[in-house]
N, C-alpha and C. Protein backbone atom coordinates (compact mmCIF):
# COMPACT_ATOMS: atom_id res chain seq x y z
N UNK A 1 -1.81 6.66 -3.12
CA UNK A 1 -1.23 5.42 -2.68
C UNK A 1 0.02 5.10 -3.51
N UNK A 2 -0.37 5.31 -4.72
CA UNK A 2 1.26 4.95 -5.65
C UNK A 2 2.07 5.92 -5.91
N UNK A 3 2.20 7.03 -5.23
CA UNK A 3 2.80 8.08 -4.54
C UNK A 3 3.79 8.00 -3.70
N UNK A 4 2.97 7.48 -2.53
CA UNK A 4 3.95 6.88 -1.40
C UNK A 4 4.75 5.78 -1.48
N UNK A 5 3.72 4.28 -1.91
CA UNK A 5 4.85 3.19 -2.55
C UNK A 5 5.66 3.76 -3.54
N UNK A 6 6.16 4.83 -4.55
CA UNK A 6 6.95 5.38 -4.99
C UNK A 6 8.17 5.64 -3.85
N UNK A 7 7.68 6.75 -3.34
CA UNK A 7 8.44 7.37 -2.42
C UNK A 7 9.37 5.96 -1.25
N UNK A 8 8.25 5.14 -0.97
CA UNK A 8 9.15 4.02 -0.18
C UNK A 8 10.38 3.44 -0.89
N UNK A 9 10.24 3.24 -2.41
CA UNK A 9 10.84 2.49 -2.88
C UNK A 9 12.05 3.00 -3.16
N UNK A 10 12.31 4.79 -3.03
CA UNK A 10 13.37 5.32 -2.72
C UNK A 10 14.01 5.29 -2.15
N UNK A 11 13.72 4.89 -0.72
CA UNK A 11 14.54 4.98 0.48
C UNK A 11 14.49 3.38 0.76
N UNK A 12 14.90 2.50 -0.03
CA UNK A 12 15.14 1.53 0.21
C UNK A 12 16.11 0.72 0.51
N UNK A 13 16.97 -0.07 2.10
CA UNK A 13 18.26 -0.22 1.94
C UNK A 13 18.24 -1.50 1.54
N UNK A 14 18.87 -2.36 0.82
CA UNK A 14 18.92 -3.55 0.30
C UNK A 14 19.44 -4.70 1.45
N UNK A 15 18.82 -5.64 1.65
CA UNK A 15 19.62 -6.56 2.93
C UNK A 15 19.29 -5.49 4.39
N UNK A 16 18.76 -4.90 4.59
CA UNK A 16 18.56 -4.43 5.83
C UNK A 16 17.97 -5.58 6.91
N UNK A 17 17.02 -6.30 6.62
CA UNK A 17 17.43 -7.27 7.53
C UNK A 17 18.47 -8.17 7.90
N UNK A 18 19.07 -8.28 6.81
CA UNK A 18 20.70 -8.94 7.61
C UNK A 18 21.56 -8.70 8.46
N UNK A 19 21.41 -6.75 8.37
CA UNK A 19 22.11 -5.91 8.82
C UNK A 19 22.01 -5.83 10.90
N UNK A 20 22.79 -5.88 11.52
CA UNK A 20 23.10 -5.73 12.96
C UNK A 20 22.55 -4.64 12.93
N UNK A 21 21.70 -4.00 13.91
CA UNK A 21 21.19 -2.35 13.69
C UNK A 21 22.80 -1.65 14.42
N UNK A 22 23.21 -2.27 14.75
CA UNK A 22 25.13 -1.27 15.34
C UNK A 22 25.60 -1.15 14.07
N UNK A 23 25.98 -1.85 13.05
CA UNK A 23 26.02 -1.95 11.34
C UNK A 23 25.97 -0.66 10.95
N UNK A 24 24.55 -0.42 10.80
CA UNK A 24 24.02 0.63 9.60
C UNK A 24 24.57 2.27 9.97
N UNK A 25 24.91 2.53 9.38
CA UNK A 25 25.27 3.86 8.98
C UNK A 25 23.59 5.05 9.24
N UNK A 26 24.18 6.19 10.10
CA UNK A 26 22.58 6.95 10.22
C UNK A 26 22.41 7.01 9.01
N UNK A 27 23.19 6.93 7.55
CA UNK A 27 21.94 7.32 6.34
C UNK A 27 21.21 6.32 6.08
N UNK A 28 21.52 5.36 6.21
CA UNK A 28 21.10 3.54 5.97
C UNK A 28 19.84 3.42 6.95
N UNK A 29 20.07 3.92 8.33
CA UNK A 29 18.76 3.75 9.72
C UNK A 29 18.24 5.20 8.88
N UNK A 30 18.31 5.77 8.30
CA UNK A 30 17.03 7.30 7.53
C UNK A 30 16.89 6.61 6.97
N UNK A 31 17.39 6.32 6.15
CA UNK A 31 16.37 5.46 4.87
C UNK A 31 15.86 4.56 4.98
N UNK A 32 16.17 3.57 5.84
CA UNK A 32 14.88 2.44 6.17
C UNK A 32 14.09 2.92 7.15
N UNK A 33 14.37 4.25 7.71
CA UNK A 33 13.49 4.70 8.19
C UNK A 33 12.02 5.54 7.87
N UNK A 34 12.43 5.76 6.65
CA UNK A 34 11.36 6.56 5.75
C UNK A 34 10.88 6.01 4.88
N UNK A 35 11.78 3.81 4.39
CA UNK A 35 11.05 3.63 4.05
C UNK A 35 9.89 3.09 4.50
N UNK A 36 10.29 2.76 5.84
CA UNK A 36 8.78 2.37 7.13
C UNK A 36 7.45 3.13 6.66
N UNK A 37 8.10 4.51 6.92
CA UNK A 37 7.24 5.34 6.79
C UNK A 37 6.13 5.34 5.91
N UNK A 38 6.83 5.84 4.98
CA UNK A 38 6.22 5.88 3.25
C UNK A 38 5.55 4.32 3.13
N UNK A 39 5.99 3.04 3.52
CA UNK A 39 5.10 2.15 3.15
C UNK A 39 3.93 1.83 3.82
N UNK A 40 4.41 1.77 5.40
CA UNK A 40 2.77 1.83 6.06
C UNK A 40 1.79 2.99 5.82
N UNK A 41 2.12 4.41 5.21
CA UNK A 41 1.26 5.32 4.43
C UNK A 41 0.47 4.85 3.30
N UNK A 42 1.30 4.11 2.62
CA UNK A 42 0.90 3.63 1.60
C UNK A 42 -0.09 1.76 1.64
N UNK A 43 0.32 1.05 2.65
CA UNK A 43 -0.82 0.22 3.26
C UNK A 43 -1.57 0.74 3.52
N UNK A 44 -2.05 1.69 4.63
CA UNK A 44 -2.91 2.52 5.01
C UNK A 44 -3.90 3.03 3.95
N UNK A 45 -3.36 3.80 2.91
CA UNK A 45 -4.08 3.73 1.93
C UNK A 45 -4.87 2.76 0.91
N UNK A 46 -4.25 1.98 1.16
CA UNK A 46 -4.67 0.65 0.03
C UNK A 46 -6.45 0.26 1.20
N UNK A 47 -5.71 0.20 2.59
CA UNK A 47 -6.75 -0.59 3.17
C UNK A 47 -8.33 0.35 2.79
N UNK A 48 -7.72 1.52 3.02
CA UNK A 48 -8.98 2.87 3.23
C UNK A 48 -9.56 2.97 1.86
N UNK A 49 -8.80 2.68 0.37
CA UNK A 49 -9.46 2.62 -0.81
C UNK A 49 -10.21 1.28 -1.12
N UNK A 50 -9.67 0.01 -0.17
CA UNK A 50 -10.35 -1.05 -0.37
C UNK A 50 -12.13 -1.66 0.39
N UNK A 51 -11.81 -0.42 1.39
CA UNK A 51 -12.73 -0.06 2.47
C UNK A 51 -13.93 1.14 1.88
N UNK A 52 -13.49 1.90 1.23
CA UNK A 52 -14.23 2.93 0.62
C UNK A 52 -14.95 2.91 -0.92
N UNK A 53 -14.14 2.68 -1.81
CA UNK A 53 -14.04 2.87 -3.38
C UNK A 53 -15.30 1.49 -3.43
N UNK A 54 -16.26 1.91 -4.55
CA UNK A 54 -17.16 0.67 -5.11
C UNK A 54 -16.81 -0.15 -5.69
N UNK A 55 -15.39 0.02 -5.71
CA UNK A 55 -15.22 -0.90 -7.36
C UNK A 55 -14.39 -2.13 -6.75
N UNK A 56 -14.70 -2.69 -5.76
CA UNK A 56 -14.03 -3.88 -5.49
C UNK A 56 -15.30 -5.18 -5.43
N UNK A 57 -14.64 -6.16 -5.62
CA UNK A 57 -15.52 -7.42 -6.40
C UNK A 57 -16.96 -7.56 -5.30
N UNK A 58 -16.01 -7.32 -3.56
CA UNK A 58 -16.91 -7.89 -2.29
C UNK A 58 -18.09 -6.68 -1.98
N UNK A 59 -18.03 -5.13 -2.98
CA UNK A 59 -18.64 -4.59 -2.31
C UNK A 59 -19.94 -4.34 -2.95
N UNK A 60 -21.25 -4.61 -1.72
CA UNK A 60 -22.53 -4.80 -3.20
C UNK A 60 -22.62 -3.59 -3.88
N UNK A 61 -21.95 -2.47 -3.64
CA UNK A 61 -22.39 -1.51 -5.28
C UNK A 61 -21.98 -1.94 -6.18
N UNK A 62 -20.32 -2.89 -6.21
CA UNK A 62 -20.19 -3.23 -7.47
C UNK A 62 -21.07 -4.67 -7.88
N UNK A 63 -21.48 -5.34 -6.67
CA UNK A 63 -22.25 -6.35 -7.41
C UNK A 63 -23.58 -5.62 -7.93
N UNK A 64 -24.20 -4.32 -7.74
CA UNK A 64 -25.40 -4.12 -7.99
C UNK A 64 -25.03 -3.77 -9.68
N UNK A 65 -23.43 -3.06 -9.76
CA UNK A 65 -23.51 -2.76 -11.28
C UNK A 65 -23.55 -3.57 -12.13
N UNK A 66 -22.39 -4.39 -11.76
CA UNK A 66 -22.48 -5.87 -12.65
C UNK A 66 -23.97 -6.58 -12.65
N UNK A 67 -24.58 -6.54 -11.91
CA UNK A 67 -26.25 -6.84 -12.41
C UNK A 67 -26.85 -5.83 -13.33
N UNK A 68 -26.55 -4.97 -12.90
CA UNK A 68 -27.25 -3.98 -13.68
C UNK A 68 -26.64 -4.16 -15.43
N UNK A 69 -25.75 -4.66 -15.37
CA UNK A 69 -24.78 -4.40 -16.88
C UNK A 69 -25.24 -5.50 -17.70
N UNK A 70 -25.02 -6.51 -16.82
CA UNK A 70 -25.72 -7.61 -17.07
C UNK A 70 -27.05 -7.73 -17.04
N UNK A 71 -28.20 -7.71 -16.72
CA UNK A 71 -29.31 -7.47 -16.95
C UNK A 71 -29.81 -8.21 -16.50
N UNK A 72 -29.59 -8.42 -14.84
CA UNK A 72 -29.63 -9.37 -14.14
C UNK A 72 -30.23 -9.31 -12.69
N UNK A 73 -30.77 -9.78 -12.28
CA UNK A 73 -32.46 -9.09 -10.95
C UNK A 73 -31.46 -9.66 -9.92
N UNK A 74 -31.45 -8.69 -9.22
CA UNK A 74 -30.59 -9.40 -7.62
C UNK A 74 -31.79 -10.31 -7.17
C-alpha cells in the first residue's frame, strides 16, 4: 500500500483541478493519469488490509487480544 501511495505521489500535477482538460499538456493528462491509478491501487489496498489484517480496533480478534493481555473474560 505505501508503495503505491509512493508511486502516486510521483506523478502528481499540482492544480490539476483548475486546469481546463484542453490546458494540460499529454505529460500533465500521464501523470494525473497514473496518479489516478497508483492511488485508487493504493485505496484499494488500505480497504482490503482494513477488511483482512486483525489488528484493527473493530475487529473481534483484536478485541479478543486486548482481553487476553488484559486479563479480561469477554
Amino acid at each position: 500500500m505505501i508503495l503505491f501511495a509512493a508511486f502516486a505521489s510521483l506523478f502528481y500535477v499540482p492544480g490539476f483541478l483548475d486546469m481546463p482538460l484542453g490546458v494540460l499538456t499529454p505529460r500533465q493528462l500521464l501523470s494525473q493519469l497514473l496518479f489516478s491509478v497508483f492511488a485508487l491501487i493504493a485505496l484499494a489496498s488500505l480497504a482490503r488490509s482494513i477488511e483482512r489484517d486483525p489488528v484493527w480496533p473493530w475487529r473481534p480478534e483484536f478485541r479478543r487480544a486486548m482481553n487476553s493481555l488484559f486479563g479480561r473474560t469477554p
